[in-house]
Protein backbone atom coordinates (compact mmCIF):
# COMPACT_ATOMS: atom_id res chain seq x y z
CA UNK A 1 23.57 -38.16 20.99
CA UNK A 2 21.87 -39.78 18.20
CA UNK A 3 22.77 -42.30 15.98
CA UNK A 4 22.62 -43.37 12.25
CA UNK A 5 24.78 -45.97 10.72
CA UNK A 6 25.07 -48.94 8.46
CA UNK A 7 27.98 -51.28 7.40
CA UNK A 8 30.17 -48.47 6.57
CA UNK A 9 29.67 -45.26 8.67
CA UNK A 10 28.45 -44.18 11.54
CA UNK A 11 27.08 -40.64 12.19
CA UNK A 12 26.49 -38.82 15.59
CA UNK A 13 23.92 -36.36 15.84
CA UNK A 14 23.01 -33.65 18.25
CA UNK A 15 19.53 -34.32 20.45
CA UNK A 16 18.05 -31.22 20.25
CA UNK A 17 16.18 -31.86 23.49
CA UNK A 18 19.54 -33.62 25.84
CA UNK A 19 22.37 -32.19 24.50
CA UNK A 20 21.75 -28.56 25.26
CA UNK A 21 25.48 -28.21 26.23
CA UNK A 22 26.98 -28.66 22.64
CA UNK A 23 24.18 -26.50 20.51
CA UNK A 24 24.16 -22.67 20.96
CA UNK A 25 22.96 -19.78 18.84
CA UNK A 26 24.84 -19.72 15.65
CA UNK A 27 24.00 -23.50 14.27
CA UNK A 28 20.61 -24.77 13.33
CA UNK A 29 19.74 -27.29 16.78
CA UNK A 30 17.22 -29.66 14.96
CA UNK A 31 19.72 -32.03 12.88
CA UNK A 32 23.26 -30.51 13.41
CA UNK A 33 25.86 -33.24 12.28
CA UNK A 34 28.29 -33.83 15.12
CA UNK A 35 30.77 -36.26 13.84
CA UNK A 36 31.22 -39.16 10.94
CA UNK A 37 33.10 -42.36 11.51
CA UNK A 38 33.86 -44.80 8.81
CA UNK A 39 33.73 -48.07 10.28
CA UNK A 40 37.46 -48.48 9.23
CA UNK A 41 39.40 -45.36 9.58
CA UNK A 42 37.81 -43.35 12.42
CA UNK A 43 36.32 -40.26 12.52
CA UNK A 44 35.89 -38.17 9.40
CA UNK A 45 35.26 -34.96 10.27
CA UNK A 46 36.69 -31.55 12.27
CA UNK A 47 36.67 -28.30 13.40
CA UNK A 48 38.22 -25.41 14.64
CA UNK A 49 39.39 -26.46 18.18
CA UNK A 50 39.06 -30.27 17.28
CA UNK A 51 39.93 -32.30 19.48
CA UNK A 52 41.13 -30.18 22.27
CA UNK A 53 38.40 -28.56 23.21
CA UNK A 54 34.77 -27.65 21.90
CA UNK A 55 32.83 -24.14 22.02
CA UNK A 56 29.05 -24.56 20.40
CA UNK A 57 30.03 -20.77 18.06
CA UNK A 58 32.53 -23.16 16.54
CA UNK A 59 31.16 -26.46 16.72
CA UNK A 60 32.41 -29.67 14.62
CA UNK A 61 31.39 -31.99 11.79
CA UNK A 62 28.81 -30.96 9.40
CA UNK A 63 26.83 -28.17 10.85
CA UNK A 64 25.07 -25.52 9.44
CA UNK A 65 23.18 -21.80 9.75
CA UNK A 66 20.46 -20.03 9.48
CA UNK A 67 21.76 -16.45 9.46
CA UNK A 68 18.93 -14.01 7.99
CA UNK A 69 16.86 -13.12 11.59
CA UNK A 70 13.48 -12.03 10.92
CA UNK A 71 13.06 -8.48 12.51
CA UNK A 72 16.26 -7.84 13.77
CA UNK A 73 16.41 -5.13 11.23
CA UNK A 74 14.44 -2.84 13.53
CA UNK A 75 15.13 -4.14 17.17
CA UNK A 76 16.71 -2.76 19.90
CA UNK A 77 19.11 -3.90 22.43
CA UNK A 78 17.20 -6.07 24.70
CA UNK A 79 14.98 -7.35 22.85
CA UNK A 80 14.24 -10.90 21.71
CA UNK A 81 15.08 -12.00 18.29
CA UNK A 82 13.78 -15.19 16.13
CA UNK A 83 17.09 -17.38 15.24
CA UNK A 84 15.17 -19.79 12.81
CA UNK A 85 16.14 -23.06 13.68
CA UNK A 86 17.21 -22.28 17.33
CA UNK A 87 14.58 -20.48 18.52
CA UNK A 88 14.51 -16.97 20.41
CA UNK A 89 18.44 -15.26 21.14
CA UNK A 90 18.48 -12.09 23.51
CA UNK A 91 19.74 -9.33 21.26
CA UNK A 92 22.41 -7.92 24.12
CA UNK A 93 25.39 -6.94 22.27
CA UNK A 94 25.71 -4.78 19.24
CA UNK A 95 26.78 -6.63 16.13
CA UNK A 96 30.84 -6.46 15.08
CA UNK A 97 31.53 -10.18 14.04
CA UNK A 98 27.98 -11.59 13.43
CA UNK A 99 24.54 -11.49 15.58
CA UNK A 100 25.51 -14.90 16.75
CA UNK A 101 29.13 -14.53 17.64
CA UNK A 102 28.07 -11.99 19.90
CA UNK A 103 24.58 -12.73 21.03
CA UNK A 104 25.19 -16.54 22.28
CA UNK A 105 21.94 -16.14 25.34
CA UNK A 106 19.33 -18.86 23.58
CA UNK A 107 16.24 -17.59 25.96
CA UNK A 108 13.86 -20.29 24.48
CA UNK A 109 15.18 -22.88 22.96
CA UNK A 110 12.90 -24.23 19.44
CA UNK A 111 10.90 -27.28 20.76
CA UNK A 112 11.44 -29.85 18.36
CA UNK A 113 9.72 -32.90 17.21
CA UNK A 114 12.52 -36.16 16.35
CA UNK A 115 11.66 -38.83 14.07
CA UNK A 116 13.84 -42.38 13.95
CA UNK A 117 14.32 -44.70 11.42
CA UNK A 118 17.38 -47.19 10.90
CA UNK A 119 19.02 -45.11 8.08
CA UNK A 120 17.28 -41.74 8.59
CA UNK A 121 16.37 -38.96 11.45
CA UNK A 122 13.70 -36.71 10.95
CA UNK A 123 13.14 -32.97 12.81
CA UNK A 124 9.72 -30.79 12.96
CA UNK A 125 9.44 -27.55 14.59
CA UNK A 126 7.34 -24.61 13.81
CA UNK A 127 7.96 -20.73 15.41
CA UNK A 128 5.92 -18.08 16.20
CA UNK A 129 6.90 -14.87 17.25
CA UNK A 130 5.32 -11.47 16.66
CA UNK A 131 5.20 -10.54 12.78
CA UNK A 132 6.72 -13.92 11.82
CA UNK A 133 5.82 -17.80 11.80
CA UNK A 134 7.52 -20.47 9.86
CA UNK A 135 7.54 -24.27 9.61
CA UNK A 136 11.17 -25.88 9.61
CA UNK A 137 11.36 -30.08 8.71
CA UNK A 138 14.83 -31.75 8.21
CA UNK A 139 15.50 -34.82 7.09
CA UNK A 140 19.07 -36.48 7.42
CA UNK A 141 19.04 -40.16 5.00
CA UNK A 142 21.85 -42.05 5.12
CA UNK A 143 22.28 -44.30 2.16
CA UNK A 144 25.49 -46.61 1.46
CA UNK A 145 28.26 -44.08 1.72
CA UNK A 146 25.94 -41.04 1.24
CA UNK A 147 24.75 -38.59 3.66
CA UNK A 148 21.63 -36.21 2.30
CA UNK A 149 20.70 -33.23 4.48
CA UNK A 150 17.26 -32.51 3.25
CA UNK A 151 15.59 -29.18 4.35
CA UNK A 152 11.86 -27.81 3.80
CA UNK A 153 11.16 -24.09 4.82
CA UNK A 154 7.58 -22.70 5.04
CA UNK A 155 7.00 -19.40 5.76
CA UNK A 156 3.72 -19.33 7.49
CA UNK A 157 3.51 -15.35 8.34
CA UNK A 158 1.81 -12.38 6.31
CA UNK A 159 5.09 -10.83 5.93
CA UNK A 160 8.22 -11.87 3.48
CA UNK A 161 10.90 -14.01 5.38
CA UNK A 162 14.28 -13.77 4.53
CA UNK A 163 16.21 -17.00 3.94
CA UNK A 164 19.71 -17.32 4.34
CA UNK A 165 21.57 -20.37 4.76
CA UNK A 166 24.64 -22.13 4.66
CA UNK A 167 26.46 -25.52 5.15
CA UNK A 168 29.88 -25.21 7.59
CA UNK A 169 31.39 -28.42 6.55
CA UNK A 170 34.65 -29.18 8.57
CA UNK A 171 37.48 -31.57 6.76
CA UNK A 172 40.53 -32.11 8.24
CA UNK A 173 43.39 -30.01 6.86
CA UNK A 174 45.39 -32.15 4.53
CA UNK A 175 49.41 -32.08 4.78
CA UNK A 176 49.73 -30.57 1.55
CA UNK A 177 47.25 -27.75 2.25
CA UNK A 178 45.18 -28.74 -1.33
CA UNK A 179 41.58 -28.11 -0.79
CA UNK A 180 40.49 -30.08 -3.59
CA UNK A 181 38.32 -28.74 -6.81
CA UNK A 182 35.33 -25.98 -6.39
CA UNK A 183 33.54 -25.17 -9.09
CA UNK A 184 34.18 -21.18 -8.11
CA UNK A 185 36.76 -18.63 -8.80
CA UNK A 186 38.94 -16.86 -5.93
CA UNK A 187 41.20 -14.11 -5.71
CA UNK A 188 44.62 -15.61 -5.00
CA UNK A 189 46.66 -14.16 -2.30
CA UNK A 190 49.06 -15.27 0.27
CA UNK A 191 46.92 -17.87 1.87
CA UNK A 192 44.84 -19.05 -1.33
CA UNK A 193 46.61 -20.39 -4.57
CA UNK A 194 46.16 -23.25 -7.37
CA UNK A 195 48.34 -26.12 -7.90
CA UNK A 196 49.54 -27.72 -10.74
CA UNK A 197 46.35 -29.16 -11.31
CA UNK A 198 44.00 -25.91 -11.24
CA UNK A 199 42.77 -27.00 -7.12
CA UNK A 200 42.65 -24.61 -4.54
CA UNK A 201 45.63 -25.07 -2.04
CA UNK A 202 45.49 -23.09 1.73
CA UNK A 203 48.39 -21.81 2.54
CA UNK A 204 48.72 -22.28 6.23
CA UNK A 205 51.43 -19.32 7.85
CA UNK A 206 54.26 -20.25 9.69
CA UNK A 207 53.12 -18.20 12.51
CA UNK A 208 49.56 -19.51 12.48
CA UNK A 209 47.19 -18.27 15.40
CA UNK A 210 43.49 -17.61 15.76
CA UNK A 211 43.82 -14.01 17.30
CA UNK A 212 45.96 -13.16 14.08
CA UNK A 213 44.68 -14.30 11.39
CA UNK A 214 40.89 -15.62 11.99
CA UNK A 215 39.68 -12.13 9.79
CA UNK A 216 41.77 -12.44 6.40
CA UNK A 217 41.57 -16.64 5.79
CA UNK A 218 38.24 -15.74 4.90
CA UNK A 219 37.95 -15.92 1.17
CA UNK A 220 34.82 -15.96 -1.31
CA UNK A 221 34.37 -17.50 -4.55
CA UNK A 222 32.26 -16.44 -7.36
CA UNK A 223 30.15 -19.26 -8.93
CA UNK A 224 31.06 -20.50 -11.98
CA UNK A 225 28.18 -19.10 -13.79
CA UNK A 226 27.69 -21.96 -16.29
CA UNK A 227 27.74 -24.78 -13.86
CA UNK A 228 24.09 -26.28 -13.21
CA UNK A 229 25.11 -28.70 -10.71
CA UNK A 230 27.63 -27.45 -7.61
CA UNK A 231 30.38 -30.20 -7.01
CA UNK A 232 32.97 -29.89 -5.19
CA UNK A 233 35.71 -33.08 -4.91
CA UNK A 234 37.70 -32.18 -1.63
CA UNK A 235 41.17 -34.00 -0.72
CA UNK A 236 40.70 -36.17 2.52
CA UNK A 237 43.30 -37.37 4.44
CA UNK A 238 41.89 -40.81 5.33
CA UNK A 239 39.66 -41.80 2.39
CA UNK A 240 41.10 -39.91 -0.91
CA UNK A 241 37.93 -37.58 -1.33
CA UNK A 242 34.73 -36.06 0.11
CA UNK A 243 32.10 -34.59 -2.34
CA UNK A 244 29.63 -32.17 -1.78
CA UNK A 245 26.98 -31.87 -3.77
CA UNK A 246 24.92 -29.15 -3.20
CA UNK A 247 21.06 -29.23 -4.64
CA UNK A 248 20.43 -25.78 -4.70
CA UNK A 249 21.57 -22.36 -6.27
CA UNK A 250 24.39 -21.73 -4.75
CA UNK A 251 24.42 -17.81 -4.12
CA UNK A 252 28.73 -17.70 -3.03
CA UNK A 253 31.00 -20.01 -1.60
CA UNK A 254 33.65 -18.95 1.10
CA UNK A 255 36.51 -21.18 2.21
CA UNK A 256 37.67 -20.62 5.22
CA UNK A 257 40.73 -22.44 7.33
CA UNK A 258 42.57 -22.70 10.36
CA UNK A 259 45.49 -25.03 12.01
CA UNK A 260 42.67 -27.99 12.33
CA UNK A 261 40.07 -27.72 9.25
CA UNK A 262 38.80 -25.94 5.85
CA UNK A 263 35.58 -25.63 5.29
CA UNK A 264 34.05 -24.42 2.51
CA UNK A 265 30.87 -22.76 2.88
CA UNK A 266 27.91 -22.88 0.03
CA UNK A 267 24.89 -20.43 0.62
CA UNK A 268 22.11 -20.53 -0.25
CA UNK A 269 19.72 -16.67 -0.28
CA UNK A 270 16.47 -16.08 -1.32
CA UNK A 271 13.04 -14.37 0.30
CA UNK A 272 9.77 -16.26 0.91
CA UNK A 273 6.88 -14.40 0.08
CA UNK A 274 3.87 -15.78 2.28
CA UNK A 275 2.83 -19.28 2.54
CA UNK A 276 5.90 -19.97 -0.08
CA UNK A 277 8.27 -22.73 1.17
CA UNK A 278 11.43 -23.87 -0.20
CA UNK A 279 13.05 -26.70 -0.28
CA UNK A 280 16.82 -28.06 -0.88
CA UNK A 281 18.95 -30.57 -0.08
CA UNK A 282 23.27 -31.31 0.39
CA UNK A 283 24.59 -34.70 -0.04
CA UNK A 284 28.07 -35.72 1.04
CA UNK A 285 29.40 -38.74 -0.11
CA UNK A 286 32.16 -40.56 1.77
């Protein structure tokens, strides 16, 4: 594990290079967020099975996805396909879920390069394979009670690379089931309302299991369209508030939930043309 902290947190990263047994094929390897302590009150952060077990589909803390795979468009069963950020996946099952929830066989594993400062961790990798080659850095800066994700994306092929990507943030579920305030709208149904104060509220069912209701806790919000800056101030059980603040256009924003966490989910989508790069960042702020 590596480590960032100062005098108030403390954040645990995944080595991309030792801790092979926590990273899989869904999250991005280089950089993946594993937990947040503040020095006070313990650890910040969740997820799904948190903390009785751990599967790497699921993960914890602050991960987050690439999930537009160059070529996979016209591949076959069998074949190898470029997970950007993870590296190459064998394509063996046909896609219900998602291509990572059931393709989890990472054949080669993206060979990254690790920076260290005192506040900050830096990743490099670049991937070729076939029609495609990109350039992936991430930076994660931790400043005060600020943590800034920063991500640069150069597509180094002939060909137009998709980009698709999204943050997976996992907050404990608070006893009152209020989210907090996203700047999106929802449809409201039996799991998804608004309190008295216009936040979103998850409305966790008596009978609450995975196996039932994993497919419709899945809701996605519209942008606001005249908001410039995406903010979101979510309720935290141990320190009042988290905010997200998300330096890019965000594209949609799901929220989904279980019995453990909420997370809501801010995408980012666009298409490189060649030798374009993009960059963004996400800052949460403890």
């Amino acid at each position: 594990m590596l480590i960032i902290e100062n005098n108030h947190l403390k954040v645990e990263v995944l080595d991309p290079q030792k801790d092979i047994d926590k990273l899989g094929s869904r999250y991005c390897s280089g950089g993946q967020i594993f937990q947040v302590y503040d020095k006070n009150k313990g650890a910040l952060l969740s997820g799904p099975t948190f903390p009785d077990t751990y599967n790497t589909f699921c993960s914890q803390g602050l991960p987050d996805a690439f999930n537009a795979y160059p070529g996979l468009d016209s591949a076959e069963i069998g074949d190898l396909i470029m997970a950007i950020g993870v590296g190459l996946v064998r394509y063996e099952n046909p896609i219900k879920h998602s291509f990572a929830k059931e393709n989890t066989n990472v054949v080669e594993p993206l060979d990254w390069k690790i920076q260290k400062a005192d506040n900050a961790l830096g990743f490099y990798a670049i991937h070729d394979y076939k029609d495609y080659s990109y350039a992936l850095t991430r930076e994660i800066i931790l400043e005060n009670r600020e943590l800034i994700l920063v991500n640069v994306l150069e597509n180094c092929s002939s060909a137009p690379m998709p980009l698709s990507w999204f943050a997976h943030p996992f907050l404990p579920l608070t006893n009152d089931g209020v989210v907090g305030h996203i700047p999106a709208k929802y449809e409201l149904n039996n799991f998804y309302s608004l309190d008295k104060n216009g936040e979103l509220k998850i409305n966790l069912p008596k009978d609450y299991s995975a196996d039932k209701y994993d497919s419709v806790v899945f809701n996605v919000g519209k942008v606001n369209d005249d908001d410039e800056d995406f903010l979101m101030t979510l309720k935290h059980k141990l320190i009042g508030n988290v905010e997200i603040d998300c330096g890019f256009p965000v594209d949609s924003i799901p929220v989904w939930f279980c019995d453990k966490a909420f997370s809501p989910e801010p995408y980012l989508v666009d298409t490189l043309e060649p030798n374009e790069n993009a960059q963004w960042e996400i800052t949460y702020k403890f």
